[in-house]
Protein backbone atom coordinates (compact mmCIF):
# COMPACT_ATOMS: atom_id res chain seq x y z
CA UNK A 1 10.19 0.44 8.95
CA UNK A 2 11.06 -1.39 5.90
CA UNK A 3 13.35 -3.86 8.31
CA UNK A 4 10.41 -4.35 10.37
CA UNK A 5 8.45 -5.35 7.36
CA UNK A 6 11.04 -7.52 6.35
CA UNK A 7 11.34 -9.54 9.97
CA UNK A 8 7.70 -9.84 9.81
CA UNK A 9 7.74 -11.73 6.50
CA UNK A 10 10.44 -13.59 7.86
CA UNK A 11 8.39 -14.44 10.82
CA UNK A 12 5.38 -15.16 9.06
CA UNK A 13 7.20 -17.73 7.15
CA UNK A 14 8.66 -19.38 10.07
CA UNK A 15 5.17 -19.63 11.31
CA UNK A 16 3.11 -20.47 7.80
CA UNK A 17 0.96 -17.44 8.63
CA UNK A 18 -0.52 -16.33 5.97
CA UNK A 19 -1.85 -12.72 4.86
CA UNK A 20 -2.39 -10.23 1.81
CA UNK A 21 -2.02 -7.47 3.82
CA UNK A 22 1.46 -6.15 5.25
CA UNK A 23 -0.38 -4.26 8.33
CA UNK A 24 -2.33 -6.99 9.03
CA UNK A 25 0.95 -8.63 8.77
CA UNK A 26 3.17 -5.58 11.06
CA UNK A 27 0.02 -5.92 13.79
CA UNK A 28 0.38 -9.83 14.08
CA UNK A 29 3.88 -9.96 15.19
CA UNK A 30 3.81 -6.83 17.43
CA UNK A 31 4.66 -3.65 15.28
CA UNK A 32 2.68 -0.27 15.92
CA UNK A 33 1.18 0.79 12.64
CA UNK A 34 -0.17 4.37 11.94
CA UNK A 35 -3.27 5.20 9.62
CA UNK A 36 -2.37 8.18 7.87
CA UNK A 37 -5.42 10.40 6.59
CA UNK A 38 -5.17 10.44 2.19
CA UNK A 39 -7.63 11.25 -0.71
CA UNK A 40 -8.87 9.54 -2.69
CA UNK A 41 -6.57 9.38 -5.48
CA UNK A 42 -3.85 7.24 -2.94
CA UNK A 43 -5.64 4.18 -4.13
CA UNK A 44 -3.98 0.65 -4.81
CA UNK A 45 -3.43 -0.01 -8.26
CA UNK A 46 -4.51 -4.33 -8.56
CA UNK A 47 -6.87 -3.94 -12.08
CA UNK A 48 -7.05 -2.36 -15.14
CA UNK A 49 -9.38 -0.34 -14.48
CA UNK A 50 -7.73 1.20 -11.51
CA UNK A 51 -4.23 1.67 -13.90
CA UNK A 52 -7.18 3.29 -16.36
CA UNK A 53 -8.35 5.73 -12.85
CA UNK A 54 -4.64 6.26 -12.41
CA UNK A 55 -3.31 7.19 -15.60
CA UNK A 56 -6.50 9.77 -16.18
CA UNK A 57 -5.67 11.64 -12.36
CA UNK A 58 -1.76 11.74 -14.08
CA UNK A 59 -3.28 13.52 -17.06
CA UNK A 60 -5.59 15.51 -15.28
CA UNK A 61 -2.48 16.79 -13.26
CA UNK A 62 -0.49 17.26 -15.98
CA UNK A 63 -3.04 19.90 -17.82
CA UNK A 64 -3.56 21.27 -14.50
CA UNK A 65 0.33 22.51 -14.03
CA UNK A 66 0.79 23.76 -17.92
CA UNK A 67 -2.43 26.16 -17.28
C-alpha cells in the first residue's frame, strides 16, 4: 500500500495532476481503495480546534482506563 501511494505521487507528478486527497489520488491512476467503517473520533486533525477535539477524546480516555 504505502508503495502504491508512493508510485501514485510519482505519477501524479509526471502528469502535473494535482489533488489534496491521496484516494482521490490511488483512484486516478488505477488502485482499488477500501472505505473502512470508523467513529467519529477517527477525524483528521488540519485546525486548532480539531487538535483542541483531539486532545479532550485523549483525556477523556485516559480517566476512563484509571476508573
Amino acid at each position: 500500500m504505502r508503495a502504491d501511494l508512493f508510485d501514485a505521487h510519482v505519477a501524479a507528478d509526471r502528469e502535473g495532476f494535482e489533488t489534496t486527497d491521496d484516494v482521490a489520488l490511488l483512484e486516478r491512476f488505477g488502485y482499488a481503495v477500501d472505505v473502512v467503517p470508523a467513529t467519529g473520533e477517527n477525524f483528521k486533525v488540519t485546525l486548532p480546534s480539531d487538535r483542541d477535539l483531539a486532545e479532550t477524546i485523549l483525556r477523556e480516555r485516559r480517566t476512563a482506563v484509571v476508573r
